[in-house]
Protein backbone atom coordinates (compact mmCIF):
# COMPACT_ATOMS: atom_id res chain seq x y z
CA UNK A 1 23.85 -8.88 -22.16
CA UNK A 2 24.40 -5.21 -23.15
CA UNK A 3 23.28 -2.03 -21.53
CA UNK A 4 20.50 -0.63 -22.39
CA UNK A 5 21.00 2.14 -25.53
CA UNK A 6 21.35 5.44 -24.11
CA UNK A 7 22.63 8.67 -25.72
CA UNK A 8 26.05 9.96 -26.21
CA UNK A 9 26.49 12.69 -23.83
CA UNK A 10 26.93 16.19 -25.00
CA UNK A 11 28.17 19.50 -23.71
CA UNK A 12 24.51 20.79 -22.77
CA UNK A 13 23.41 17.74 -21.11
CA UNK A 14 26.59 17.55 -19.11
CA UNK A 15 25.48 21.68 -18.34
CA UNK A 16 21.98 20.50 -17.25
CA UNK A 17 23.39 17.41 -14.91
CA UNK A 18 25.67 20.16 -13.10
CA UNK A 19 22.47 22.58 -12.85
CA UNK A 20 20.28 19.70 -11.89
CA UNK A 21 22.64 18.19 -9.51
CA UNK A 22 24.15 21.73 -7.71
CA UNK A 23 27.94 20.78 -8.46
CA UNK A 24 30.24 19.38 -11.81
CA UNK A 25 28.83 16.24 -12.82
CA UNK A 26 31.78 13.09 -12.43
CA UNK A 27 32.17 10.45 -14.60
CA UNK A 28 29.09 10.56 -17.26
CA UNK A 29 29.25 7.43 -19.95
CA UNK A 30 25.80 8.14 -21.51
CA UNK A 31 22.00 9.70 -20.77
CA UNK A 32 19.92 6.38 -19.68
CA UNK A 33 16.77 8.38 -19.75
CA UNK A 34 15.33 11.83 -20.78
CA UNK A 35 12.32 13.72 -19.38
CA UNK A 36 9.79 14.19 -22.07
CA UNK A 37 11.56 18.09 -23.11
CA UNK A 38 14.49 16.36 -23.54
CA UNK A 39 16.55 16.95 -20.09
CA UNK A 40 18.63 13.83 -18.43
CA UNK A 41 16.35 12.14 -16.35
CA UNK A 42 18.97 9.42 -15.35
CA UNK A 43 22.74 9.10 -16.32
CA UNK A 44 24.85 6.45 -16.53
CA UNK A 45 28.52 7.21 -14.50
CA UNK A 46 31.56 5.13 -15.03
CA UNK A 47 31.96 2.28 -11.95
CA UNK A 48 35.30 4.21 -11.16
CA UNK A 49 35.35 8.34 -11.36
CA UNK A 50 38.48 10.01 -12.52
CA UNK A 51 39.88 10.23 -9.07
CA UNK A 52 40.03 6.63 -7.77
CA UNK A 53 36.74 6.34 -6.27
CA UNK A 54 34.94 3.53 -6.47
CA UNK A 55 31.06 4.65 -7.69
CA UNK A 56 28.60 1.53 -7.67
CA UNK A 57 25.68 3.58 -8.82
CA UNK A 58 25.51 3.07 -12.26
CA UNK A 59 22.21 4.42 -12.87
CA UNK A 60 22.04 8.10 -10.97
CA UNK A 61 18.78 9.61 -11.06
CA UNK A 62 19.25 13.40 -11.54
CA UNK A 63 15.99 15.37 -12.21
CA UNK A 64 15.40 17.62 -9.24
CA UNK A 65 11.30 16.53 -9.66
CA UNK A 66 11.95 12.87 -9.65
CA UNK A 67 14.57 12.55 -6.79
CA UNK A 68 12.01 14.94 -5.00
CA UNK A 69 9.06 12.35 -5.72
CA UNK A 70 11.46 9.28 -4.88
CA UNK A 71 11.98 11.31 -1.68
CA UNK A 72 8.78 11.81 -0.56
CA UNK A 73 8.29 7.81 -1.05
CA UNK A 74 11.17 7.44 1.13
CA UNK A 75 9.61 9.24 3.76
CA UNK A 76 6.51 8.29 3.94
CA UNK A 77 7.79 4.69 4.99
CA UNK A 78 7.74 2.86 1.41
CA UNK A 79 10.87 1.21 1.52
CA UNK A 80 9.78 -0.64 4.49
CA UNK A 81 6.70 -2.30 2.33
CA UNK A 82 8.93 -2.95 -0.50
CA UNK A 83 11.23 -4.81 1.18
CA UNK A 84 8.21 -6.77 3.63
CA UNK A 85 7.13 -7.60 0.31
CA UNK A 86 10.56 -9.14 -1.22
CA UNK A 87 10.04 -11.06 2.31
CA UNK A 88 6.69 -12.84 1.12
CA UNK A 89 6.77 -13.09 -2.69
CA UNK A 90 9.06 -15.16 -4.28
CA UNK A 91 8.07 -13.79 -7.81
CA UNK A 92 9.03 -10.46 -6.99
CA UNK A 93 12.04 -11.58 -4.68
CA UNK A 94 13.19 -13.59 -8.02
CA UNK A 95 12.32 -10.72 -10.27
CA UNK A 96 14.57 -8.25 -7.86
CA UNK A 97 17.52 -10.73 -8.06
CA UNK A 98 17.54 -10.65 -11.85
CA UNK A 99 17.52 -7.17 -11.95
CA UNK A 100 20.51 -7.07 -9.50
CA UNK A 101 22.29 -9.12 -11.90
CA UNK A 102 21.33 -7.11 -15.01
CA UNK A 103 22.56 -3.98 -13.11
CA UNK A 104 25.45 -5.78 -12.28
CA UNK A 105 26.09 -6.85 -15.91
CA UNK A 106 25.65 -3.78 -17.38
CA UNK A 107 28.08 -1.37 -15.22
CA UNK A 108 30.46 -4.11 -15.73
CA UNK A 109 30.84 -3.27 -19.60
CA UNK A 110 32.57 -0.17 -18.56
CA UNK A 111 34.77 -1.95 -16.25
CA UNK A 112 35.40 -4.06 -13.10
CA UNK A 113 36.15 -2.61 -9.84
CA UNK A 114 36.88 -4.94 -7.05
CA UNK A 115 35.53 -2.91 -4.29
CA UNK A 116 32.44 -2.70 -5.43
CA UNK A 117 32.32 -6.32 -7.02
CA UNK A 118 28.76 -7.90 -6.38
CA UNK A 119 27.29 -4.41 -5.31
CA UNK A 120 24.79 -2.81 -7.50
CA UNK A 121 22.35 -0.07 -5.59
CA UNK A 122 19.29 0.66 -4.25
CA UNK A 123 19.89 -2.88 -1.56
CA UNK A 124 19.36 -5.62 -3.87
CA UNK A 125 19.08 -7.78 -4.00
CA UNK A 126 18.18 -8.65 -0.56
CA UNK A 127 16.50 -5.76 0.59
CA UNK A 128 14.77 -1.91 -0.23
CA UNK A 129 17.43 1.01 0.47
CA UNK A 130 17.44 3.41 -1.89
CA UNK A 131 14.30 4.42 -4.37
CA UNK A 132 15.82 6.93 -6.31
CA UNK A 133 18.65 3.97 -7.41
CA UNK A 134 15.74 1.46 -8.29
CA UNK A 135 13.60 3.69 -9.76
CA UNK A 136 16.76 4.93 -12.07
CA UNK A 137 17.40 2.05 -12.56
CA UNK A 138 13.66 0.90 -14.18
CA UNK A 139 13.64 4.68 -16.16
CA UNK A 140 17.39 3.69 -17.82
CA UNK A 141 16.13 -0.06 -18.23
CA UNK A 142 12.35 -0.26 -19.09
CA UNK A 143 9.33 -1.39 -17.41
CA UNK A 144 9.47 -5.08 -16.45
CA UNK A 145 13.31 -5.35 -15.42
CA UNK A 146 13.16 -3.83 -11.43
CA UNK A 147 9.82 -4.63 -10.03
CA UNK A 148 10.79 -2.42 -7.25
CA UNK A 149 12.25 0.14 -9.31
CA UNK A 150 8.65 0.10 -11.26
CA UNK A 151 6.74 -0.14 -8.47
CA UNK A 152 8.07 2.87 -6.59
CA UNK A 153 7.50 4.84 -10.22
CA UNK A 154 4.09 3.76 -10.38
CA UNK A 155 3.42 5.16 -7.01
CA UNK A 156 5.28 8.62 -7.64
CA UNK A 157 4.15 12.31 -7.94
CA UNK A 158 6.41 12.68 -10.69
CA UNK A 159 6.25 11.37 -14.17
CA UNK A 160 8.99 11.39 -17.38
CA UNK A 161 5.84 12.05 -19.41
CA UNK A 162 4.78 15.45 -17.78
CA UNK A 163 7.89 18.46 -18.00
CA UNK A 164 8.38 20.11 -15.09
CA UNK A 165 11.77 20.94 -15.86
CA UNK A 166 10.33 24.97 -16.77
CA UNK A 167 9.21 25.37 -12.88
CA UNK A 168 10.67 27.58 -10.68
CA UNK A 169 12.98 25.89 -8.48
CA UNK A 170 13.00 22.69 -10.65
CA UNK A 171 15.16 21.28 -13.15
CA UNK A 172 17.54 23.55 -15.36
């Protein structure tokens, strides 16, 4: 299995991540996914930063409108439904655990850290905790690999396809 192709990162992308995120970005192997204009959507971070610290999130959603969106999902109880779902559907349930394992698989190409061995993000694969890490996830990875991850994007206010990245108090 290999991780899905993403870009080399350059200086300006690592400049927008810092903008995007409010501090110096940590760790960046690659840009998993771009919004339309061409501004990281999602980056891919090393399972280890510089300093020591184990970092299980392979996938980090950056773009001020889509963490917003994934927010909002959050908050309006979503997570809940998702994982009440994984509870009564085994296709999904199976479908979740095979994206745990791809998420799994593909962080480990950049090395294995024993703290976080078997964690990926987000709760799988038992359960719903963290939108913006599943829908990251389904942006870096394409439609079909997190059900959850897609699901959550299908129901967002936010879309790679339409820039926002221009608006005041949005992305850099």
């Amino acid at each position: 299995m290999t991780v899905p192709p993403f870009e080399p990162v350059r200086q300006v992308d690592l400049d927008v991540l810092s903008s995007q995120l409010g501090r110096p970005v940590r760790g960046v192997v690659g840009i998993s996914a771009r919004c339309i204009c061409g501004n990281p959507t999602v980056v891919s971070t090393q399972p280890r930063l510089d300093d020591g610290t184990p970092f299980p999130t392979f996938y980090y959603m950056s773009h001020p409108g889509a963490t917003a969106s994934m927010s909002r999902l959050e908050a309006s109880g979503l997570m809940a439904e998702y994982t009440a779902l994984l509870e009564t559907d085994d296709e999904v349930r199976a479908a979740y655990q095979r994206a745990h394992e791809a998420y799994l698989a593909d962080r480990a190409q950049f090395g294995d850290v024993e703290e976080i061995d078997g964690i990926s993000a987000g709760g799988m694969p038992t359960r719903v905790k963290c939108l913006h890490a599943l829908a990251g996830h389904a942006l870096a990875a394409g439609p079909g690999v997190n059900p959850i991850g897609d699901f959550a994007l299908a129901a967002a206010d936010w879309s790679p396809e339409v820039c926002i990245c221009d608006e005041p108090g949005r992305a850099a």
